[in-house]
N, C-alpha and C. Protein backbone atom coordinates (compact mmCIF):
# COMPACT_ATOMS: atom_id res chain seq x y z
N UNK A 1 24.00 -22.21 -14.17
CA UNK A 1 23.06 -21.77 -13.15
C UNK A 1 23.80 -21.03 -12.05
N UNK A 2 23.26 -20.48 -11.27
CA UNK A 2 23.63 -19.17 -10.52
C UNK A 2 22.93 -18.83 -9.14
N UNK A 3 22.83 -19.54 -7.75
CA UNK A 3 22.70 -20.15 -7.09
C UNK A 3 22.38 -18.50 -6.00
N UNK A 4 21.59 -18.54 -5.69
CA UNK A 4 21.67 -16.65 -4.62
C UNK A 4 20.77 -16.95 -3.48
N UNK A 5 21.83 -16.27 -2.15
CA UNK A 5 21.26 -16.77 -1.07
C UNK A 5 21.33 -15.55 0.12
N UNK A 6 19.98 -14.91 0.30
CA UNK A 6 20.31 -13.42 0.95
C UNK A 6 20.43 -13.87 2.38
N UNK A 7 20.69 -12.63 3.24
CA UNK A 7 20.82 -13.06 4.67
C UNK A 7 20.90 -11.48 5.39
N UNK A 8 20.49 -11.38 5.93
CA UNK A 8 20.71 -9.76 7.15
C UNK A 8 19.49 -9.35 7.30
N UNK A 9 18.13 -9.98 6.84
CA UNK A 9 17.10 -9.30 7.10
C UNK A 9 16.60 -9.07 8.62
N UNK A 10 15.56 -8.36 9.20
CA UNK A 10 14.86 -8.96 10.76
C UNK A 10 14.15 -7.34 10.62
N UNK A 11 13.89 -7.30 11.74
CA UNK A 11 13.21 -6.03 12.19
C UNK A 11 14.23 -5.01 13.00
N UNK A 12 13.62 -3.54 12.84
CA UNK A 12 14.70 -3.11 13.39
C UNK A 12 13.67 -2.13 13.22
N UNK A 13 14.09 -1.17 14.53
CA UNK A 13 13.18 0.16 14.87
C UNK A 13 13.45 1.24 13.72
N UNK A 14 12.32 2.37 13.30
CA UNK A 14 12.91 3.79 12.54
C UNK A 14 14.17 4.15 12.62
N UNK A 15 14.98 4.67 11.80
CA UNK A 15 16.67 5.02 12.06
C UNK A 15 17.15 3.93 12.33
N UNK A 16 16.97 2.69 12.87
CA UNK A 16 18.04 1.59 12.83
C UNK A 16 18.75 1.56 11.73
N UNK A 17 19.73 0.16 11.09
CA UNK A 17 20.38 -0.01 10.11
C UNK A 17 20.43 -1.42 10.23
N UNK A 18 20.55 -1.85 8.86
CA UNK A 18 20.36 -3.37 8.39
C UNK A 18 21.75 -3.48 7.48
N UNK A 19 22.33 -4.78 7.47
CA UNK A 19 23.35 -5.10 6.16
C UNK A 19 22.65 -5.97 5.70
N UNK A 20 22.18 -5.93 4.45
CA UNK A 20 21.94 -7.45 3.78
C UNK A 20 22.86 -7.90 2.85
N UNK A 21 23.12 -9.60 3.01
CA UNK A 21 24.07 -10.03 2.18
C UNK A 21 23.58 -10.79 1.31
N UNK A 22 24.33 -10.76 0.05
CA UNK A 22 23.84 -11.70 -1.48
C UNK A 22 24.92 -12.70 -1.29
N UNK A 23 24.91 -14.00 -1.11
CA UNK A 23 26.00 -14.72 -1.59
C UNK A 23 26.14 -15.82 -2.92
N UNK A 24 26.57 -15.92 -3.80
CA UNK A 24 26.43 -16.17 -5.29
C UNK A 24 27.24 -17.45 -5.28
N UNK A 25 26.96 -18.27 -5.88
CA UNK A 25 27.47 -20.02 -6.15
C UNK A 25 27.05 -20.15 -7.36
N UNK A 26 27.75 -21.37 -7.84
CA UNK A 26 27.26 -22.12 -8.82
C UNK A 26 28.42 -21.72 -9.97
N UNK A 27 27.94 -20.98 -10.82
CA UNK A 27 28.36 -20.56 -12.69
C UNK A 27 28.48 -19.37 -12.66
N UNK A 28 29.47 -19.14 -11.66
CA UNK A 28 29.70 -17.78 -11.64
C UNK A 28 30.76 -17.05 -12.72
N UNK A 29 30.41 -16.58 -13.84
CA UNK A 29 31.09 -16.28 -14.72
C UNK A 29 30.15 -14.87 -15.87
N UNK A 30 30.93 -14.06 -16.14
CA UNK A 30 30.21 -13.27 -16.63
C UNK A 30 29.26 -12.15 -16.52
N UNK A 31 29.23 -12.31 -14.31
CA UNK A 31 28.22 -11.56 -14.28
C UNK A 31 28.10 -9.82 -14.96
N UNK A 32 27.32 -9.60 -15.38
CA UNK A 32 26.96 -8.24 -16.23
C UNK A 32 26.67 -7.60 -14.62
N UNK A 33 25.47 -7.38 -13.75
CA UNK A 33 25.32 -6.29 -12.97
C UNK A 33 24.35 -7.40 -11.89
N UNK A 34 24.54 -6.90 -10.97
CA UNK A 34 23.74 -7.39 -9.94
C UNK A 34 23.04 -5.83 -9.25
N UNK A 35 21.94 -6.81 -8.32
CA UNK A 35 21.19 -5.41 -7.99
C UNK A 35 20.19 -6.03 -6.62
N UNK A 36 19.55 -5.12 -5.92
CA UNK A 36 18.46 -5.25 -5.11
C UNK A 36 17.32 -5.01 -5.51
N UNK A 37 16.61 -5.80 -4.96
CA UNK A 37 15.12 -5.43 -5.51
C UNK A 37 14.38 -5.14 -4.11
N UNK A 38 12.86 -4.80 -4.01
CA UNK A 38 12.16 -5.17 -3.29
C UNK A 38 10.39 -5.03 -2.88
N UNK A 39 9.80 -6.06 -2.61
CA UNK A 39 8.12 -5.99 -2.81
C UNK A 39 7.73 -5.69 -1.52
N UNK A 40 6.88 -4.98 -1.44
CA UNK A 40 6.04 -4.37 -0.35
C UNK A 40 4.63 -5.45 -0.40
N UNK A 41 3.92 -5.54 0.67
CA UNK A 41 2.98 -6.56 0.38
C UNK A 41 1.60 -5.21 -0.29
N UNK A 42 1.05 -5.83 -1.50
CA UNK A 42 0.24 -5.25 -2.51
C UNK A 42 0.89 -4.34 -3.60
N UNK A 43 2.25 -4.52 -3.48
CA UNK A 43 2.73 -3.63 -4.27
C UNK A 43 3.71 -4.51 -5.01
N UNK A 44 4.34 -3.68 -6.67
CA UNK A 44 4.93 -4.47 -7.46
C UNK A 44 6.35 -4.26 -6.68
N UNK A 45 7.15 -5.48 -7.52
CA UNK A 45 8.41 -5.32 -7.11
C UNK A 45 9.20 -4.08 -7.60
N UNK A 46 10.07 -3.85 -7.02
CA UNK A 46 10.85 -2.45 -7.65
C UNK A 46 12.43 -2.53 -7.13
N UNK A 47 13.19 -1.91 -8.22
CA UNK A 47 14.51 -1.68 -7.96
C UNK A 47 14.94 -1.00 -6.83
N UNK A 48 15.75 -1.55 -6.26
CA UNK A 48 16.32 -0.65 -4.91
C UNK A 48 17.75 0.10 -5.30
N UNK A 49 18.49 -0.74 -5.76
CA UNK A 49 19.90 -0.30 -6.54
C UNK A 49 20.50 -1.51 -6.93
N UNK A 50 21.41 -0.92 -7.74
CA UNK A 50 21.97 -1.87 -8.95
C UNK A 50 23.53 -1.37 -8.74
N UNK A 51 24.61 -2.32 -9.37
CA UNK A 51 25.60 -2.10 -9.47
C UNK A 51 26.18 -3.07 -10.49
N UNK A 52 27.20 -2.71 -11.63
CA UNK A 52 27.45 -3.38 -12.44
C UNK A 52 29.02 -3.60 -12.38
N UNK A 53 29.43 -4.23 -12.86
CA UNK A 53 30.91 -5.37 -13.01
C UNK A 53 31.92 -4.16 -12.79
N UNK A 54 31.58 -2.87 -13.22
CA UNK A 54 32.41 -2.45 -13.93
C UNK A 54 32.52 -1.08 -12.19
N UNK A 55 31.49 -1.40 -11.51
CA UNK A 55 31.61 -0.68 -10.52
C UNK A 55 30.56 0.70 -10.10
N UNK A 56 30.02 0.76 -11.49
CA UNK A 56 28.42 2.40 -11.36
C UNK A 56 27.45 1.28 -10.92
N UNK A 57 26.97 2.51 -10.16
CA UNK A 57 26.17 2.13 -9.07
C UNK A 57 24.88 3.29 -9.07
N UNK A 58 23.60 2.60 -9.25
CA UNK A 58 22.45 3.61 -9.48
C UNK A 58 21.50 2.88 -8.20
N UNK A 59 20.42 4.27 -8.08
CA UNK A 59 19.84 3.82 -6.43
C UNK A 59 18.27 4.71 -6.74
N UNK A 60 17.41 4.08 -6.78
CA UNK A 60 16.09 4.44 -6.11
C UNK A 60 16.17 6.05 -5.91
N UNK A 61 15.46 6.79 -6.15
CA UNK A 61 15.45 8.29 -5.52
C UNK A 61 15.21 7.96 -3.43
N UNK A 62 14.37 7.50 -3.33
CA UNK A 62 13.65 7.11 -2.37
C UNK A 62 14.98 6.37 -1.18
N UNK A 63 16.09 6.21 -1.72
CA UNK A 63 17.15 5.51 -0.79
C UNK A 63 17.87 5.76 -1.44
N UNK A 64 18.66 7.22 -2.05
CA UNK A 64 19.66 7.76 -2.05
C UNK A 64 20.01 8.06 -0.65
N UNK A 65 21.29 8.24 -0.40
CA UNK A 65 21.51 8.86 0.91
C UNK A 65 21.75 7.94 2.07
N UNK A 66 20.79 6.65 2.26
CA UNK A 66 20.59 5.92 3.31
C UNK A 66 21.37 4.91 3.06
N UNK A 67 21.01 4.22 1.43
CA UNK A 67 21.49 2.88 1.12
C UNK A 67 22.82 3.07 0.14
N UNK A 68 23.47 2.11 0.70
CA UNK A 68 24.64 1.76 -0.09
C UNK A 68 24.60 0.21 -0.34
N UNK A 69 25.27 0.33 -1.98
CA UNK A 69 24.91 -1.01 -2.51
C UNK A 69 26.75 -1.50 -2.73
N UNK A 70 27.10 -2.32 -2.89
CA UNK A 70 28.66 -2.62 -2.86
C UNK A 70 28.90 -4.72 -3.35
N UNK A 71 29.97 -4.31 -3.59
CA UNK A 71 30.33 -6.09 -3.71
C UNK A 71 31.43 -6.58 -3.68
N UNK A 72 31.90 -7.76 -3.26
CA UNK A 72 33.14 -8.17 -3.12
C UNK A 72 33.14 -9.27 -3.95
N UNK A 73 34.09 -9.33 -4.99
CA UNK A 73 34.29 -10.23 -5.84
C UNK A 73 34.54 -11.47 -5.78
N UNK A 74 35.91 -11.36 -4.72
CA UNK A 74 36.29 -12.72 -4.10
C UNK A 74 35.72 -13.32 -3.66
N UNK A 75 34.46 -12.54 -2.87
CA UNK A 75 34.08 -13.48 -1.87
C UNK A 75 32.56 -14.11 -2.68
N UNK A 76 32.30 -13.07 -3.72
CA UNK A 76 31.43 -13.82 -4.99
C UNK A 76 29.87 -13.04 -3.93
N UNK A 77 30.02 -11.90 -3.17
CA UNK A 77 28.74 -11.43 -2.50
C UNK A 77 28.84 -10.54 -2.26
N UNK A 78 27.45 -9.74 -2.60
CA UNK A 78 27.06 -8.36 -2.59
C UNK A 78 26.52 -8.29 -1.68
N UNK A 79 26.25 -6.55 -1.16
CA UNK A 79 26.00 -5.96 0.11
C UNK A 79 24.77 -5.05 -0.53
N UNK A 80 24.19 -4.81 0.92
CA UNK A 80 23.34 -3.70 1.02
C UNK A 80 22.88 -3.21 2.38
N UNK A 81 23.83 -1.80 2.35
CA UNK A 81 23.96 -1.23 3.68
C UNK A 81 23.00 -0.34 3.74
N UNK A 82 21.83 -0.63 4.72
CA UNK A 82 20.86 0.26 4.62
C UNK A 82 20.60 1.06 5.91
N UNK A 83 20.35 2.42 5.88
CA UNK A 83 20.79 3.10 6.98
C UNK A 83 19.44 3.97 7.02
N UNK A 84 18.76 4.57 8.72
CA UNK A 84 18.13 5.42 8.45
C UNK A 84 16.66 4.92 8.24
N UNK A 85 16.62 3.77 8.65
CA UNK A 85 15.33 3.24 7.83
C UNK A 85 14.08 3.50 8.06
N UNK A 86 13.03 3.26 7.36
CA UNK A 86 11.56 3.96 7.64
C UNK A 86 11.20 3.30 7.18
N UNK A 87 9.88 3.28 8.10
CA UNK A 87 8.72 2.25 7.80
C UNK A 87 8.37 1.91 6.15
N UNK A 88 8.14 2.52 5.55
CA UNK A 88 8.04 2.43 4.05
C UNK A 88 9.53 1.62 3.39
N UNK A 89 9.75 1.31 4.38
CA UNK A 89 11.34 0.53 3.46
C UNK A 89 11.15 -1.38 3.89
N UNK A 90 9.69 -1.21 4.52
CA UNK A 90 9.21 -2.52 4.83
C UNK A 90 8.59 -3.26 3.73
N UNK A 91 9.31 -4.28 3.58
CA UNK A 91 9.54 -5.52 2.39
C UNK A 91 10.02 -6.46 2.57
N UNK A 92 10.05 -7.67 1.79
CA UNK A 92 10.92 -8.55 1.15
C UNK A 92 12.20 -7.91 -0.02
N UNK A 93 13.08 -7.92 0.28
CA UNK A 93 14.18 -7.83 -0.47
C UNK A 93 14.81 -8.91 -1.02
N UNK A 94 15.59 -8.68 -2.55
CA UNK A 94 15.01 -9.95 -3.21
C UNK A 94 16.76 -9.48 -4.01
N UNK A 95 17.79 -10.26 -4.15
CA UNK A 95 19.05 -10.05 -4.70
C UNK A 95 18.72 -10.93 -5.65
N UNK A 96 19.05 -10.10 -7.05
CA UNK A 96 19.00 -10.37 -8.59
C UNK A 96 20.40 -9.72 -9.20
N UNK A 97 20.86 -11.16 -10.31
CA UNK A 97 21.71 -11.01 -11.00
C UNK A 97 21.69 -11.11 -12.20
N UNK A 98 22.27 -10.78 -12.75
CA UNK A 98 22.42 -10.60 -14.25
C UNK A 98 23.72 -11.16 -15.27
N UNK A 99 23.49 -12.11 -15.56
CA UNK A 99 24.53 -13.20 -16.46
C UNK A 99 24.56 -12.74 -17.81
N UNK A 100 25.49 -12.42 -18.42
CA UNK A 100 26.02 -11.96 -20.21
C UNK A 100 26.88 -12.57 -20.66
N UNK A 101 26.59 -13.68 -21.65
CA UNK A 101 27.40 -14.08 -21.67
C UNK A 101 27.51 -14.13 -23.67
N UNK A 102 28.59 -13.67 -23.70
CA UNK A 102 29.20 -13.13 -25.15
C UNK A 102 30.07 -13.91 -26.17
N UNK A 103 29.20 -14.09 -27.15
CA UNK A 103 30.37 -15.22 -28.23
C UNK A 103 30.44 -13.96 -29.24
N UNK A 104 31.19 -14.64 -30.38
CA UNK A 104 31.23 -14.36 -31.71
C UNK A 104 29.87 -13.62 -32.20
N UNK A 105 29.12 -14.08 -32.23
CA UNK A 105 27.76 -14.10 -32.88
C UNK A 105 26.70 -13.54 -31.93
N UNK A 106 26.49 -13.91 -30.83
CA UNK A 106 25.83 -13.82 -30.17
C UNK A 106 25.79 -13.02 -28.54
N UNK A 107 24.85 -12.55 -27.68
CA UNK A 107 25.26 -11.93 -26.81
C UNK A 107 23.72 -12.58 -25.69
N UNK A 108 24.25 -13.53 -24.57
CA UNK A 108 22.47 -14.19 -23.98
C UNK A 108 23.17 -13.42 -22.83
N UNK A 109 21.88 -13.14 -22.35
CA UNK A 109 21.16 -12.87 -20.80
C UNK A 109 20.33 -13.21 -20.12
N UNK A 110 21.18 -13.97 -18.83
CA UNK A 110 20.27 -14.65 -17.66
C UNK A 110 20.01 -14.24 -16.81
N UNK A 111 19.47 -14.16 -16.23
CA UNK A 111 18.58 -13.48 -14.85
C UNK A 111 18.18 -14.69 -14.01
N UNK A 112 18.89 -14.15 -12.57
CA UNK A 112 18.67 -15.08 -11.59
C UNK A 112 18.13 -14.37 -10.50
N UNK A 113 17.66 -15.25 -9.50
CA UNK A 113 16.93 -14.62 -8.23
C UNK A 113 16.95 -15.56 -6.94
N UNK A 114 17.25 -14.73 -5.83
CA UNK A 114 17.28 -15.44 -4.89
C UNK A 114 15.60 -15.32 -3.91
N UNK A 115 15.79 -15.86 -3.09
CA UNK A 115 14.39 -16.12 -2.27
C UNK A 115 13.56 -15.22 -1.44
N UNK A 116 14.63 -13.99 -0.99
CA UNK A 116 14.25 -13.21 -0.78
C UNK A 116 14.84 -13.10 0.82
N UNK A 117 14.33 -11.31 1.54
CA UNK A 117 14.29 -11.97 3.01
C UNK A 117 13.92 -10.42 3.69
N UNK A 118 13.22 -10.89 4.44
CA UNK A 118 12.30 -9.80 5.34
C UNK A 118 12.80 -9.12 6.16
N UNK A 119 12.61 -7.56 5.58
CA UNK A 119 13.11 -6.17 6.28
C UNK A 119 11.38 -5.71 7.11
N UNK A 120 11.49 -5.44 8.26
CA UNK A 120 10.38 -4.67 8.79
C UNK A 120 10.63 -3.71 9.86
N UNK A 121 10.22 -2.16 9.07
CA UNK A 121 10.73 -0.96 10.23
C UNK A 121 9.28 -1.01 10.78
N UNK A 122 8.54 -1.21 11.95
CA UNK A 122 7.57 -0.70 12.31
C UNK A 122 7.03 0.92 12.29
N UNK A 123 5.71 1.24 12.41
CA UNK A 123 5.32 2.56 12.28
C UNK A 123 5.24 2.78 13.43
């Protein structure tokens, strides 16, 4: 199991900037790619950006430019530097990981999720 606990959310005016942090516990082994997500209220959840073990890093059309996604290994927690922000970037943001774990025979994938935590740019 794979334990995720975000933190940097609050409010912050148009053009402000937010860091949000992922911090990862538990069975940490294997991770394949971690990523951001995030739900708008009435709307589905959606990818914000992703970044995998290996270091590529893909991003939303919609927060190219603003957001940077990053991670520190050691410290077992991912970032998300979000810059520039606009009202439409108001959500719950939601850090999801991705566990692969590879035998002989076989290849499983787990998916974990943390609780989430509230970004709001006012209009």
């Amino acid at each position: 199991q794979v334990q995720l606990v975000e933190s940097g959310g609050g409010l912050v005016q148009p053009g402000g900037s937010l860091r949000l942090s992922c911090a990862a516990s538990g069975s940490i082994f294997s991770i394949y790619a971690m990523a951001w997500y995030r739900q708008a209220p009435g709307k589905q959840r959606e990818l914000v950006a992703a970044i995998t073990s290996g270091g590529s890093t893909n991003y939303q059309v919609s927060v190219k430019g603003r957001f940077t996604i990053s991670r520190d290994d050691a410290k077992n927690t991912m970032f998300l530097q979000m810059n520039s922000l606009r009202p439409e970037d108001t959500a719950v943001y939601y850090c999801n990981v991705v566990q692969r774990i590879t035998t002989a025979t076989t290849v499983d994938e787990y998916e974990y999720w943390g609780q989430g935590t509230q970004v709001t740019v006012p209009s």
